[in-house]
C-alpha atoms as a PDB file:
ATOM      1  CA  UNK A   1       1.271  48.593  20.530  1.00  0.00           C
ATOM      2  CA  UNK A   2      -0.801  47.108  17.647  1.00  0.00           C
ATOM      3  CA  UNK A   3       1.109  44.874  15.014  1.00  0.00           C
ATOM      4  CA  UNK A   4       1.344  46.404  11.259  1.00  0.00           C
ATOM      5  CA  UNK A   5       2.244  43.034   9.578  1.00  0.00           C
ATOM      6  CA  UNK A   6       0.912  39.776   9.949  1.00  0.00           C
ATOM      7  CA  UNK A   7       3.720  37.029   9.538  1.00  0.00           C
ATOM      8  CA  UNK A   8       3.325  34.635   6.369  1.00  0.00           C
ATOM      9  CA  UNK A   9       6.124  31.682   7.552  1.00  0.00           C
ATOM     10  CA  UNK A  10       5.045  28.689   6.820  1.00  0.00           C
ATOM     11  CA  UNK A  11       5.302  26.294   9.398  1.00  0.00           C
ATOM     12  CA  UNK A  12       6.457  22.533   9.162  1.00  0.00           C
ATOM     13  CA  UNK A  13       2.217  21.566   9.358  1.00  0.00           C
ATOM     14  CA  UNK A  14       1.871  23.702   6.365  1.00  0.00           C
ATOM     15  CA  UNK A  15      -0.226  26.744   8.684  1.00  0.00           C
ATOM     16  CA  UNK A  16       0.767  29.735   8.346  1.00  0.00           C
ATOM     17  CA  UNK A  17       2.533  31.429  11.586  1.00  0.00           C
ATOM     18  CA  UNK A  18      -0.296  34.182  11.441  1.00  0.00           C
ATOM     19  CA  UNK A  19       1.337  35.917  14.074  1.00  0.00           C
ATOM     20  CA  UNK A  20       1.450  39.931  14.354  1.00  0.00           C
ATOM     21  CA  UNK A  21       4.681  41.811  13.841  1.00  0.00           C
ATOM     22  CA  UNK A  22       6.389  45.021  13.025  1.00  0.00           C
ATOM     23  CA  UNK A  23       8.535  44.302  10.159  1.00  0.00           C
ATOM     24  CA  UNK A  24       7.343  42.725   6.582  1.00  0.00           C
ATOM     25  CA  UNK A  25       9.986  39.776   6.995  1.00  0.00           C
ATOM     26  CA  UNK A  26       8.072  38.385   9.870  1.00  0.00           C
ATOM     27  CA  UNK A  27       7.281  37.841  13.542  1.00  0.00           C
ATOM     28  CA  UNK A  28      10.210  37.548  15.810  1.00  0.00           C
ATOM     29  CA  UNK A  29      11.170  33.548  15.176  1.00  0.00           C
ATOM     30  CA  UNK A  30      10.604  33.416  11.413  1.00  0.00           C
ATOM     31  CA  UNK A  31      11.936  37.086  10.329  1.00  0.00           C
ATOM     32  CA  UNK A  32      15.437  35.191   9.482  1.00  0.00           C
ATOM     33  CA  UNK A  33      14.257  31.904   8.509  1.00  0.00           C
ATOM     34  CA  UNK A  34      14.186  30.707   4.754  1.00  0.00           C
ATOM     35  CA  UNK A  35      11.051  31.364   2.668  1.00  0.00           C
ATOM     36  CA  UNK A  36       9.251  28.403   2.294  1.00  0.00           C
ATOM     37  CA  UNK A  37       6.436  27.356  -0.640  1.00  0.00           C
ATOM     38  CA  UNK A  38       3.988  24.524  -0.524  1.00  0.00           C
ATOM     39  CA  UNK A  39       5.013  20.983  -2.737  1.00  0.00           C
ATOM     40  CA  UNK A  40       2.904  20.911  -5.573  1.00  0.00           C
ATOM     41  CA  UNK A  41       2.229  17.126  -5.143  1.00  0.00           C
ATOM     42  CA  UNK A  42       2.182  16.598  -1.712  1.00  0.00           C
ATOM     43  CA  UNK A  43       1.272  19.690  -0.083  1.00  0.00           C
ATOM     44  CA  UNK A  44       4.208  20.351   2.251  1.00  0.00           C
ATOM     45  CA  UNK A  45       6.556  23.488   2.778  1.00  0.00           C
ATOM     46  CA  UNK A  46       9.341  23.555   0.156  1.00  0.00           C
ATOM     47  CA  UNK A  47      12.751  26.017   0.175  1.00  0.00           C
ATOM     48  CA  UNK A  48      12.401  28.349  -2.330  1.00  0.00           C
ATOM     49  CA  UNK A  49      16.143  28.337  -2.825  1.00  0.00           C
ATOM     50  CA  UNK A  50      16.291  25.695  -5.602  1.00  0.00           C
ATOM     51  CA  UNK A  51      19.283  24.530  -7.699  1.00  0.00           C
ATOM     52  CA  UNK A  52      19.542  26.339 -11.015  1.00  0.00           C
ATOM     53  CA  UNK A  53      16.887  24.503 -13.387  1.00  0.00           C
ATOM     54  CA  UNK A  54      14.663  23.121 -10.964  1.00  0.00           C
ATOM     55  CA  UNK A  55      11.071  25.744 -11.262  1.00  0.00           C
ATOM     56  CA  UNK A  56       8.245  23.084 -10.656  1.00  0.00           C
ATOM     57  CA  UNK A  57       7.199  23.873  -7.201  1.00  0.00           C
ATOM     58  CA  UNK A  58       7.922  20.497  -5.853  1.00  0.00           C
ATOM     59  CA  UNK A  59       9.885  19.158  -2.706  1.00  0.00           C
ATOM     60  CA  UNK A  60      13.222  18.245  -2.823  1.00  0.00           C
ATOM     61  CA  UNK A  61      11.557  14.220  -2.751  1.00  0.00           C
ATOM     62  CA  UNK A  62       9.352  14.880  -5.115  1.00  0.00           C
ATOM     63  CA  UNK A  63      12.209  16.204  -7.655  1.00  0.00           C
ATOM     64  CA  UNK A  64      14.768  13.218  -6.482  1.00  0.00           C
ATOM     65  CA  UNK A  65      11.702  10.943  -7.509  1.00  0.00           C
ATOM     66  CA  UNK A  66      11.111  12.794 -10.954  1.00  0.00           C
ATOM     67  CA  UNK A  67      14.922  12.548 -11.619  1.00  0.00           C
ATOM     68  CA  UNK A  68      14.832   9.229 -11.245  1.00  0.00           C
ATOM     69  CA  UNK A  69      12.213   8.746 -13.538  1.00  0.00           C
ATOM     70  CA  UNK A  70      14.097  10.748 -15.864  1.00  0.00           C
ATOM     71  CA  UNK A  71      17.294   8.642 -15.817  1.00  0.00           C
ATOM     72  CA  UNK A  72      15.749   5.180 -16.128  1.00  0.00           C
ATOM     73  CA  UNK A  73      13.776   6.358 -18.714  1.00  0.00           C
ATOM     74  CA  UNK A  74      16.614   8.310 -20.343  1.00  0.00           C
ATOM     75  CA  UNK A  75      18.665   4.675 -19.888  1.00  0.00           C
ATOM     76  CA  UNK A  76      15.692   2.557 -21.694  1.00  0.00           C
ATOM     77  CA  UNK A  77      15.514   4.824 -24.132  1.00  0.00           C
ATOM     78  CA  UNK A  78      19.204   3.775 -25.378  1.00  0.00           C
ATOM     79  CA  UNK A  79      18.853   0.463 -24.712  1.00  0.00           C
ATOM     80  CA  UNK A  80      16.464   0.125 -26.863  1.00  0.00           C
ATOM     81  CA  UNK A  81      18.369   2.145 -29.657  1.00  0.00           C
ATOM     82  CA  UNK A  82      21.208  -0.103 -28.733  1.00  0.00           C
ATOM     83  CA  UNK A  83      19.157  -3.483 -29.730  1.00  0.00           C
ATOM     84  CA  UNK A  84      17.719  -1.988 -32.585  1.00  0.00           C
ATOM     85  CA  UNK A  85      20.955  -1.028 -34.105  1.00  0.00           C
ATOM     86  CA  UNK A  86      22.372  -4.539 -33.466  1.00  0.00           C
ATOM     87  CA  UNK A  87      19.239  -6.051 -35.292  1.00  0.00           C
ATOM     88  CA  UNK A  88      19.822  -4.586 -38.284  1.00  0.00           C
ATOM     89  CA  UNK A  89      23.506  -4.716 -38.304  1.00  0.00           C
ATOM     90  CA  UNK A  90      22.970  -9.207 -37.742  1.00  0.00           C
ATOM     91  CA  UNK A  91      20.496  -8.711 -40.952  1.00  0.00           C
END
């Protein structure tokens, strides 16, 4: 019996499963597993179930990282309000 579909999983290498199979969800080990994308950074298979917001194609590290960022950033910015508002209140 020849295969109709080819599966598209991406394995944890980041090569696709390539093997054949008669439904469009996939071979016999990946038909139920989750969809999977690669990072845009680093190249590895991301979840394509993302919390609401998130739409940058990057791994869940890559995000954490980028939040971080974020929040220091976020945090500097006031701080620096903060002394600027004192300065001119000491004037």
């Amino acid at each position: 019996m020849k295969a109709k579909f080819v599966c598209y999983h991406l394995k944890n290498t980041g090569e696709i499963c390539d093997n054949g199979c008669d439904k469009p969800e996939g071979c016999h080990l990946h038909c139920n597993a989750k969809l999977c994308r690669l990072c845009r950074a680093y190249g590895k298979p991301t979840k394509i179930d993302e919390p609401p917001g998130i739409e940058n194609d990057l791994c869940s590290y890559c995000n954490k990282s980028n939040y971080q960022i974020r929040h220091v950033n976020i945090l500097w910015d006031k701080a620096q309000i903060h002394d600027q508002y004192n300065e001119k209140v000491i004037l």
